[in-house]
Structures are given as C-alpha cells and as structure tokens.
Protein backbone atom coordinates (compact mmCIF):
# COMPACT_ATOMS: atom_id res chain seq x y z
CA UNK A 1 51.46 -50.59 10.81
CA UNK A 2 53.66 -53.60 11.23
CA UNK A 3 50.78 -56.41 11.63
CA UNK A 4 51.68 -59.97 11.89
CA UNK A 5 48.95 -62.72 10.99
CA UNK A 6 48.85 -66.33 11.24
CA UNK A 7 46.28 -68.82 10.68
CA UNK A 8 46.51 -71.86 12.86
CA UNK A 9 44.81 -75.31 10.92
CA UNK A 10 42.66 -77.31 13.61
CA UNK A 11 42.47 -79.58 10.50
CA UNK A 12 38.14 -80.05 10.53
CA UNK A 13 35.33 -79.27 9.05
CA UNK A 14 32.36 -76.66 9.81
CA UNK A 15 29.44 -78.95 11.85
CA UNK A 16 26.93 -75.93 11.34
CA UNK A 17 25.65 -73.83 8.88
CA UNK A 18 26.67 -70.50 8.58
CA UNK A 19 25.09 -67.52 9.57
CA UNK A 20 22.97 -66.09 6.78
CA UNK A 21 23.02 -63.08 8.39
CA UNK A 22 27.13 -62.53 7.35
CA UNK A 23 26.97 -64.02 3.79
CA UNK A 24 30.12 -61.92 2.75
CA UNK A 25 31.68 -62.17 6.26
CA UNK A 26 32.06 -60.60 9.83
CA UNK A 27 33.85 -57.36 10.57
CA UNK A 28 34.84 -57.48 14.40
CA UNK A 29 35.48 -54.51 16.41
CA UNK A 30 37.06 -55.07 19.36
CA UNK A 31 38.19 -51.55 20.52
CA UNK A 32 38.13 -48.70 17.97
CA UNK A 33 41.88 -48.58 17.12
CA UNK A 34 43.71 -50.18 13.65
CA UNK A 35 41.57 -51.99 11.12
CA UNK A 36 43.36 -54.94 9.93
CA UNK A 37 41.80 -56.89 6.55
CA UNK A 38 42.03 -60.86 7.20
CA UNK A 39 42.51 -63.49 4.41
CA UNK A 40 38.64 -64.58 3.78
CA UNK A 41 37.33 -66.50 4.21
CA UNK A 42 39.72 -69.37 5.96
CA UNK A 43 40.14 -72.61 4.20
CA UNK A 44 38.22 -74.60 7.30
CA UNK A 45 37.67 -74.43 11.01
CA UNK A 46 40.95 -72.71 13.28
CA UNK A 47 42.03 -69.19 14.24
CA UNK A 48 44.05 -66.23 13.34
CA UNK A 49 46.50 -64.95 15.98
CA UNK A 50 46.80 -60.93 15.30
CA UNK A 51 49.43 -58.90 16.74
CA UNK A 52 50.43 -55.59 16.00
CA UNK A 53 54.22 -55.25 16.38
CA UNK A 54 53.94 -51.11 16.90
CA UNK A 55 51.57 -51.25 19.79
CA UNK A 56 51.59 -54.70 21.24
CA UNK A 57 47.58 -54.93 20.64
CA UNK A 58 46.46 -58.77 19.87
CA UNK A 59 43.50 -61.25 19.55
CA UNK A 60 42.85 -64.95 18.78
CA UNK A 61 40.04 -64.95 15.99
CA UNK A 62 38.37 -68.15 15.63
CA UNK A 63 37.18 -69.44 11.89
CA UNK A 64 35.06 -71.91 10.60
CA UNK A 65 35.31 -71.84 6.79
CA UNK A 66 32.42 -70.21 6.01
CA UNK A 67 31.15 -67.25 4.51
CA UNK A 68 30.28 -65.65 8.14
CA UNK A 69 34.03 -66.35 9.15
CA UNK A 70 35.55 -62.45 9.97
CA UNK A 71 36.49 -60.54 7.42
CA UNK A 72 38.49 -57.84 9.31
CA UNK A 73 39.23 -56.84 12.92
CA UNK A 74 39.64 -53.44 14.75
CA UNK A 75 42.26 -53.62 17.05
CA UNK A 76 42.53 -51.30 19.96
CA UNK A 77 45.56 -49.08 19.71
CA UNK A 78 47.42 -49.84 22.84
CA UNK A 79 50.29 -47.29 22.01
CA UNK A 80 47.72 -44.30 21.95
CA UNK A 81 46.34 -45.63 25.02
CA UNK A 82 49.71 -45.34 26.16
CA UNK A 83 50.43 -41.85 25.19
CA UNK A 84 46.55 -40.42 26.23
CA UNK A 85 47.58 -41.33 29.97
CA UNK A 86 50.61 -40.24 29.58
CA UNK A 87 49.83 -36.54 29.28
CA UNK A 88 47.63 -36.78 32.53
C-alpha cells in the first residue's frame, strides 16, 4: 500500500470533553477496503487528509486532541471496485 497522510494544524484547542465512550480512540470504517493506522492521538483540534496512491481512495478525518480522536480508518478499495465491474 502506498498511503500518504498529513495532518493539517487548525492551531486550537478541544471546547468539549471527549467521548468516554472511545477512551483509547475511534476506529472508522468507511467502506470495508485497506485499514490504515493514524498517528494517535493528534496533538490538538484539525484533520488528516488520507489518500491511497494505489487506488485513488481518500477522506478528510477531523481531530480534536483527545483520546476519542480516530485511531485508524478503513478505506474503501477503489481499485477492486474497479476490477469487480470490470469482469461484468
């Protein structure tokens, strides 16, 4: 997998408490594909831009700083996607 991640500053502070629900962090799923580990938790509140260079899946991620901030995402693997049509 050739997985670029950035973290993007908005330069604040959380406002709320965190979830206590997610005290060691959120896994998202968005789509069943690639699970990609994220630096956790972020140093305050922004967002993660994930792209996967091999199939050209993305998301924004938003973060607070907290201990319910995601953890890791599952991407959706646009490039099998690709290839399951393909053979129809």
């Amino acid at each position: 997998m050739n997985i670029r991640i950035q973290w993007f500053d908005s330069r604040r502070e959380p406002q709320c408490p965190p979830d206590p629900r997610y005290p060691e962090g959120k896994d998202i799923d968005i789509g069943g594909g690639c699970l990609i580990a994220l630096p956790y938790p972020a140093k305050r509140c922004g967002y993660y831009i994930v792209v996967c260079h091999d199939c050209h899946a993305n998301a924004v991620i938003t973060t607070a700083g907290r201990p319910d901030d995601p953890r890791s995402i599952r991407l959706p693997c646009r490039k099998r996607e690709t290839d399951d049509h393909s053979h129809h």
